[in-house]
C-alpha atoms as a PDB file:
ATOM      1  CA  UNK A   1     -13.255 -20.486  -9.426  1.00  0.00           C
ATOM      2  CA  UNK A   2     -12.756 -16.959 -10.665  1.00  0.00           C
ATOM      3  CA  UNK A   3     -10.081 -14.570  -8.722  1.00  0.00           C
ATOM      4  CA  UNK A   4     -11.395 -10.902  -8.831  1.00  0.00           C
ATOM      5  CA  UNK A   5      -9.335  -7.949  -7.990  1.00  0.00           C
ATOM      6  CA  UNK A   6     -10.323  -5.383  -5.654  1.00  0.00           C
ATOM      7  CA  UNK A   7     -10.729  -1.956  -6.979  1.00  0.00           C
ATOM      8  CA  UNK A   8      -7.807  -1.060  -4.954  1.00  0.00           C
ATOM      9  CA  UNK A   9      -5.342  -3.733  -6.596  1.00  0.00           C
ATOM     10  CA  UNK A  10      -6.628  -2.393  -9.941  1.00  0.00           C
ATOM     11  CA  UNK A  11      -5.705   1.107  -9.308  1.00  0.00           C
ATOM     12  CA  UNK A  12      -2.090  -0.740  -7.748  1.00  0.00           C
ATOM     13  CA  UNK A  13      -1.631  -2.089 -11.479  1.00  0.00           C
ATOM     14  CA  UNK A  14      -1.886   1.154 -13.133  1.00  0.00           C
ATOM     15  CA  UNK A  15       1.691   2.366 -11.304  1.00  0.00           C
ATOM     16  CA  UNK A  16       4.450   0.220 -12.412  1.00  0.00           C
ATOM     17  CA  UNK A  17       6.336  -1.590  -9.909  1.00  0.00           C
ATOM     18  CA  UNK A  18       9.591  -1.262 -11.124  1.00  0.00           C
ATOM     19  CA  UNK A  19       9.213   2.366 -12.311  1.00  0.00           C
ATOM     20  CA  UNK A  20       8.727   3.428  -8.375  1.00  0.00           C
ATOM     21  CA  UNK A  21      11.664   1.118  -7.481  1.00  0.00           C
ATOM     22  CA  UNK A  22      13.995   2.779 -10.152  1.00  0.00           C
ATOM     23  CA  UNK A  23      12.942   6.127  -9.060  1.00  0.00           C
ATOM     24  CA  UNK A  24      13.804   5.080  -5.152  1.00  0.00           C
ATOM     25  CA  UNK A  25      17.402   3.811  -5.783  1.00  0.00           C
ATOM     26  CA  UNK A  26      17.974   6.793  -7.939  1.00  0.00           C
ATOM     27  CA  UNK A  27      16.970   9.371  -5.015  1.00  0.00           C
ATOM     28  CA  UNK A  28      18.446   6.989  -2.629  1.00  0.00           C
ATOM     29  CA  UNK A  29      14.858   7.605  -0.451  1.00  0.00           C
ATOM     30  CA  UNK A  30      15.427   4.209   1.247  1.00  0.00           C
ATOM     31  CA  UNK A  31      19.203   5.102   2.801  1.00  0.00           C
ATOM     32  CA  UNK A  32      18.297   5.021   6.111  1.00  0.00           C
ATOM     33  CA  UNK A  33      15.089   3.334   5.854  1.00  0.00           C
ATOM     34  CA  UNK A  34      14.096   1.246   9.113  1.00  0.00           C
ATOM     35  CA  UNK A  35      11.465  -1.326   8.528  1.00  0.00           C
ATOM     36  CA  UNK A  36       8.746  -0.027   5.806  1.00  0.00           C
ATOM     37  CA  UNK A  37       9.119   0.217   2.334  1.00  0.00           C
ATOM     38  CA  UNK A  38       8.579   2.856   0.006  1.00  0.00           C
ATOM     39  CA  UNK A  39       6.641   1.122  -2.007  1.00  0.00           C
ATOM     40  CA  UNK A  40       4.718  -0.008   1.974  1.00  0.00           C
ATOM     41  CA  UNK A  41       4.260   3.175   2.867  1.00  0.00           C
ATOM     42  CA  UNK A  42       3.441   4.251  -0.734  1.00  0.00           C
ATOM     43  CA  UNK A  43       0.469   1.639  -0.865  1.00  0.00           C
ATOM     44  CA  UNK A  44      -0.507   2.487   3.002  1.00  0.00           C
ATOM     45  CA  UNK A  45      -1.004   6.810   1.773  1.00  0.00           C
ATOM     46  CA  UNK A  46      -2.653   5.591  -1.179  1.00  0.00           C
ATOM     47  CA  UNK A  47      -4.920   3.460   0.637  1.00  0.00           C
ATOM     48  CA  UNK A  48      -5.528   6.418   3.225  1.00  0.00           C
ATOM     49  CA  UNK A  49      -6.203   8.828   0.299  1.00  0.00           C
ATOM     50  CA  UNK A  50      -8.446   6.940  -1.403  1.00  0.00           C
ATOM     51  CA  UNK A  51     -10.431   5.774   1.239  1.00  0.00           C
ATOM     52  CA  UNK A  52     -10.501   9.286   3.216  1.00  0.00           C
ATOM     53  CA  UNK A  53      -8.977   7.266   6.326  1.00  0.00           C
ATOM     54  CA  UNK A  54      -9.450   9.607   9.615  1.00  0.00           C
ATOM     55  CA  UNK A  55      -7.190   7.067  12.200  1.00  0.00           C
ATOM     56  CA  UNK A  56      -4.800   4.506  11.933  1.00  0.00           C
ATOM     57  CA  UNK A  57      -7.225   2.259  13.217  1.00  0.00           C
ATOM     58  CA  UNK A  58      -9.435   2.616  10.304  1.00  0.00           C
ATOM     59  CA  UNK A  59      -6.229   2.154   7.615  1.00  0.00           C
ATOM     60  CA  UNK A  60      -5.054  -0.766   9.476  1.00  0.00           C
ATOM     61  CA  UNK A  61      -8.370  -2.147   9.755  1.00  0.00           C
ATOM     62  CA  UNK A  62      -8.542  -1.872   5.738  1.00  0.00           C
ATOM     63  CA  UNK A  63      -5.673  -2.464   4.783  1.00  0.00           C
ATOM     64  CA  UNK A  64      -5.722  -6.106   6.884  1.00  0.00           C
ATOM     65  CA  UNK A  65      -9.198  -6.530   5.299  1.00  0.00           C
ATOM     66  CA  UNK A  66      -7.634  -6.050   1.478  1.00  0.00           C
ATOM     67  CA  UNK A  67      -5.313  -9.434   2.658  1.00  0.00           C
ATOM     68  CA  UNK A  68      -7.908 -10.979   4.258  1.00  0.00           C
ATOM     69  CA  UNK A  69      -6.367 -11.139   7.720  1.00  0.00           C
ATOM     70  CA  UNK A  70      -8.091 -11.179  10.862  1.00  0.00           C
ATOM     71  CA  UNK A  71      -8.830  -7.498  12.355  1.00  0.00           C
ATOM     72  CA  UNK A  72      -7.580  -7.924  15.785  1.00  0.00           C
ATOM     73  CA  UNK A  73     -10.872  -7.040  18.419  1.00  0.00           C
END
């Protein structure tokens, strides 16, 4: 079976990982950080960006969809 990457992921693999985590223990952006991640919340503006995202609804919605969880009804 072949995996495929979503356009998405693809455009994920052009920013290095480590790069943006360097860059966050340098500014210290996580210090008082409760519960997302930069790198989260970086993925969740990129995804809103990118996919001109008018509620949360919609970015949750597509962002669950890109895991392949269940939407919630």
């Amino acid at each position: 079976m072949k995996a495929s990457c979503s356009m998405f992921s693809q455009i994920l693999k052009l920013i290095p990982r480590t790069d943006f985590e360097r860059h966050v223990k340098e500014t210290k952006a996580e210090h008082r950080s409760k519960g997302l991640s930069s790198w989260s919340q970086f993925v969740a503006m990129l995804f809103c960006q990118l996919g001109r995202a008018h509620s949360l609804r919609e970015i949750e919605g597509g962002l669950k969809s890109c895991e392949g969880m269940p939407t919630p009804q």
